[in-house]
C-alpha atoms as a PDB file:
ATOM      1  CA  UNK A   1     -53.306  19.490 -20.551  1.00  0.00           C
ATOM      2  CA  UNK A   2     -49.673  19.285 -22.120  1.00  0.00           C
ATOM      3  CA  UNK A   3     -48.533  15.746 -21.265  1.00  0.00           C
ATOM      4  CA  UNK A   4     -44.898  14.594 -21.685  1.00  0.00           C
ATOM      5  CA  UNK A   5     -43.972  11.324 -22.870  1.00  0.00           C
ATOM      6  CA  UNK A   6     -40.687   9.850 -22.171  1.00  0.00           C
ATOM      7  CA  UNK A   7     -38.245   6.641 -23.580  1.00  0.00           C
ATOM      8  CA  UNK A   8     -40.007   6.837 -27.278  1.00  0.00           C
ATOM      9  CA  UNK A   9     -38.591   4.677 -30.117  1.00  0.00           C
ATOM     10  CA  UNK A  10     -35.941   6.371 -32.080  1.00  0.00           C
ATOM     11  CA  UNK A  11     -38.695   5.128 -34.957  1.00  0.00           C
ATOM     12  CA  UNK A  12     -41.785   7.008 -33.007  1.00  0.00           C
ATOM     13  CA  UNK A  13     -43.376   9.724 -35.908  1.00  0.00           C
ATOM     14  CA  UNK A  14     -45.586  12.525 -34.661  1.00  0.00           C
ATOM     15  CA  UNK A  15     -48.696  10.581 -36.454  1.00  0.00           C
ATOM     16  CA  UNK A  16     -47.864   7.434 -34.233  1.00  0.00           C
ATOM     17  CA  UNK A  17     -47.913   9.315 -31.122  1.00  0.00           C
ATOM     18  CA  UNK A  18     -51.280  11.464 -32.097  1.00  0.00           C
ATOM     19  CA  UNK A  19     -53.085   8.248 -32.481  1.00  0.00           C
ATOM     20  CA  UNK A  20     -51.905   6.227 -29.226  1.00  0.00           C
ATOM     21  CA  UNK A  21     -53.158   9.356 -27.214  1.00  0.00           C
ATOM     22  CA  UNK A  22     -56.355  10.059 -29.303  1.00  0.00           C
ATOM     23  CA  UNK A  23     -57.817   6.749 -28.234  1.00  0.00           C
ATOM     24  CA  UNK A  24     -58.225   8.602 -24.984  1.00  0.00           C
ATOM     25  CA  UNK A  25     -59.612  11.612 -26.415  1.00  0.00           C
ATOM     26  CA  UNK A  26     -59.221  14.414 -28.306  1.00  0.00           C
ATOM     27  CA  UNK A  27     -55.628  15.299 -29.170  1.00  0.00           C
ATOM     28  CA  UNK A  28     -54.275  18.976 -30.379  1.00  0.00           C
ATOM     29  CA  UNK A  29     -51.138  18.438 -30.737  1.00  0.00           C
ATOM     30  CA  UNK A  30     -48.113  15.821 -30.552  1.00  0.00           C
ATOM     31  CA  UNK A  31     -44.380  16.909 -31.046  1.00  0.00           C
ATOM     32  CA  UNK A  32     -40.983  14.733 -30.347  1.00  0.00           C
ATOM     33  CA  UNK A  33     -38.479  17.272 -29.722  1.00  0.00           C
ATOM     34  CA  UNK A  34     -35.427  16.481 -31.974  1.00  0.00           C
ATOM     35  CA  UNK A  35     -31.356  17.023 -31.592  1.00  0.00           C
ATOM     36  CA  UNK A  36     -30.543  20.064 -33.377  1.00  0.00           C
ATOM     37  CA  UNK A  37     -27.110  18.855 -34.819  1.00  0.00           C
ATOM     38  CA  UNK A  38     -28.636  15.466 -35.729  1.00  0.00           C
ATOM     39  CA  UNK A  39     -32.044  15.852 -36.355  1.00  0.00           C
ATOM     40  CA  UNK A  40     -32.639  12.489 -34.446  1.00  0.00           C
ATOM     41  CA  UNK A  41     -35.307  11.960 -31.776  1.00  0.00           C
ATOM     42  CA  UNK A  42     -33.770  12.901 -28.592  1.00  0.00           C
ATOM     43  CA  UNK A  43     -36.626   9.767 -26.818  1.00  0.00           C
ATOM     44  CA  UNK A  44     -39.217  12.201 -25.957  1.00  0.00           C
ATOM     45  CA  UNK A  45     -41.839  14.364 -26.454  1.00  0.00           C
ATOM     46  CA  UNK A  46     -45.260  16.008 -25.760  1.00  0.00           C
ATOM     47  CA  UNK A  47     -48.750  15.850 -26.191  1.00  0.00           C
ATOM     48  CA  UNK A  48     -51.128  18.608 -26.042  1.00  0.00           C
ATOM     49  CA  UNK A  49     -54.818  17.139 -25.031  1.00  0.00           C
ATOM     50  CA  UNK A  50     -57.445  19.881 -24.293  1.00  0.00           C
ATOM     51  CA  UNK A  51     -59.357  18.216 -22.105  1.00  0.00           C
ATOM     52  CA  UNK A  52     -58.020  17.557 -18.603  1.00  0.00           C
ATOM     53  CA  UNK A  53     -60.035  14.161 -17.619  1.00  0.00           C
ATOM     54  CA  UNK A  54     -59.059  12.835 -20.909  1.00  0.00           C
ATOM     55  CA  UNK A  55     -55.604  13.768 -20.234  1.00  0.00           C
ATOM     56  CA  UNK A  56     -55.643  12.271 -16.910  1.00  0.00           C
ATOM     57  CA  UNK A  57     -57.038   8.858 -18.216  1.00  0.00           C
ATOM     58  CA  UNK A  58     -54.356   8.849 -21.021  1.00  0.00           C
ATOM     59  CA  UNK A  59     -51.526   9.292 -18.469  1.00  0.00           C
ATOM     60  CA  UNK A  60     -52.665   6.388 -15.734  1.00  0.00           C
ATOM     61  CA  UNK A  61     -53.361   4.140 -18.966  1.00  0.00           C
ATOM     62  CA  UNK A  62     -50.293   4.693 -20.769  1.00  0.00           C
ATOM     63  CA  UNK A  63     -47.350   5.261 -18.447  1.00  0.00           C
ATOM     64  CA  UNK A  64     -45.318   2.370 -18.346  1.00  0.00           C
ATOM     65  CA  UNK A  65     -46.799   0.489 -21.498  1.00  0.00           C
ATOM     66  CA  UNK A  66     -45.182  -0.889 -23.908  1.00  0.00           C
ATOM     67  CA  UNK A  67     -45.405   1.530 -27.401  1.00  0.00           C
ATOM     68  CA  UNK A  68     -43.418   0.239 -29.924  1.00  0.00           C
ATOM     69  CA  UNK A  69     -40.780  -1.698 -28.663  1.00  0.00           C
ATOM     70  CA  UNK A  70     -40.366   0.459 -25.437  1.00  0.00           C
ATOM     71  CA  UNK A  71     -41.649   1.061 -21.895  1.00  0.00           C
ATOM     72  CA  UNK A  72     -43.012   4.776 -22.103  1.00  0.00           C
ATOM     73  CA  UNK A  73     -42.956   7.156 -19.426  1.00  0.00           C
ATOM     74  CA  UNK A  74     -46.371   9.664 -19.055  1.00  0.00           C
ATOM     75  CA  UNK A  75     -46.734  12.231 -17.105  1.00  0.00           C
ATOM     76  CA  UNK A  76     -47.621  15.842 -17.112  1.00  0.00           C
ATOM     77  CA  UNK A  77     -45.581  17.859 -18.357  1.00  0.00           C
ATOM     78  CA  UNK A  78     -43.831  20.888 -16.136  1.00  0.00           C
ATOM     79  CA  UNK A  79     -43.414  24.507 -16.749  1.00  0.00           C
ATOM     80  CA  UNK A  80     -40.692  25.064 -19.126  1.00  0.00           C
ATOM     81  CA  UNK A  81     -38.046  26.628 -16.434  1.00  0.00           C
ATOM     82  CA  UNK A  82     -34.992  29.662 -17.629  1.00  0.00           C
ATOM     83  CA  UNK A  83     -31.967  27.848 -17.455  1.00  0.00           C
ATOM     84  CA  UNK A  84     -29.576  29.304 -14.612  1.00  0.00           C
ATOM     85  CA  UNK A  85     -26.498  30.628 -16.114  1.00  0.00           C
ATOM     86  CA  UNK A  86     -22.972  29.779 -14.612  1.00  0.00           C
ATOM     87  CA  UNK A  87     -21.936  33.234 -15.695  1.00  0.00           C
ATOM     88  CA  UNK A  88     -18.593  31.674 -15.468  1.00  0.00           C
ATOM     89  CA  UNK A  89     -18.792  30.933 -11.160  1.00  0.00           C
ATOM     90  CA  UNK A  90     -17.434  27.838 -10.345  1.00  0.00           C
ATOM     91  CA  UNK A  91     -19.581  27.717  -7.384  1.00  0.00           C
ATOM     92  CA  UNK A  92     -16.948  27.993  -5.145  1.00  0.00           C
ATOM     93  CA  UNK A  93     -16.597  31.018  -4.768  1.00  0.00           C
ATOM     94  CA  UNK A  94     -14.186  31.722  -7.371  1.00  0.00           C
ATOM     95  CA  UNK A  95     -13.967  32.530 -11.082  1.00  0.00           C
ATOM     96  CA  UNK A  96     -12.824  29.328 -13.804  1.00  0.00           C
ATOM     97  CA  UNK A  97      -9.051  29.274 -13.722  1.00  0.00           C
ATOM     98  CA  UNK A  98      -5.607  28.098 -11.949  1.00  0.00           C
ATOM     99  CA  UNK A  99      -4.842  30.376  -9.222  1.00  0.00           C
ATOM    100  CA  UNK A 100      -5.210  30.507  -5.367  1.00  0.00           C
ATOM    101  CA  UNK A 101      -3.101  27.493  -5.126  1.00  0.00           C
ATOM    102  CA  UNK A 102      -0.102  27.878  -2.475  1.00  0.00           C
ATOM    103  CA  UNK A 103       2.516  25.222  -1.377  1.00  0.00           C
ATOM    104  CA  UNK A 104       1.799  22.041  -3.369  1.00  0.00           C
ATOM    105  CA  UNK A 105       1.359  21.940  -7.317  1.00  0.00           C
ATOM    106  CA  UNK A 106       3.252  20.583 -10.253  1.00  0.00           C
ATOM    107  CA  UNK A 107       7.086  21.592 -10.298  1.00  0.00           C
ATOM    108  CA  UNK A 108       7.149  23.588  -6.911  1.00  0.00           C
ATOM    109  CA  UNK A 109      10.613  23.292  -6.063  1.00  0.00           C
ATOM    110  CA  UNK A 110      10.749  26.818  -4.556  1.00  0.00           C
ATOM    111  CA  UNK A 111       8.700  25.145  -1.351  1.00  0.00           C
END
């Protein structure tokens, strides 16, 4: 079960989060996800446990507990999803730019 774990301490190490879950059972994997310009902790992360029931106790008993210093979120995690691409649309029905103004406008003294 791949959990994800929300509002971590900017101070939260992958070792720190492997043993809060692995009081529940049997963990296979922890990761914070990090800011790729920064290399700071972006808050959150996730937590790979193999066993589903031991997953499911570790989310009800966690979620909303204090873990150093902060109120964590826990919940499972969700499909990782493509990310739609504006392909430049504006969503309204037009392509980025001026244009398609009449009347109106900065400086329209012809009008």
């Amino acid at each position: 079960m791949n959990i994800y774990v929300s509002n971590l301490s900017w101070n939260t190490t992958v070792d720190s989060l492997q043993e809060l879950f692995s009081q529940y059972g049997e963990v296979s994997s922890a990761n914070i996800i990090n800011d790729r310009e920064t290399g700071r902790s972006r808050g959150f992360g996730f937590v790979e446990m193999p066993n589903d029931n031991e997953g499911k106790t570790a989310i009800n008993e966690l979620n909303e507990t204090q873990f150093e210093g902060k109120a964590i979120n826990v919940s499972v995690a969700r499909p990782k999803t493509d990310r739609i691409s504006g392909g430049g649309r504006d969503y309204n029905g037009g392509n980025r730019g001026g244009g398609g103004r009449s009347g109106g406008g900065y400086n329209n003294s012809r009008y």
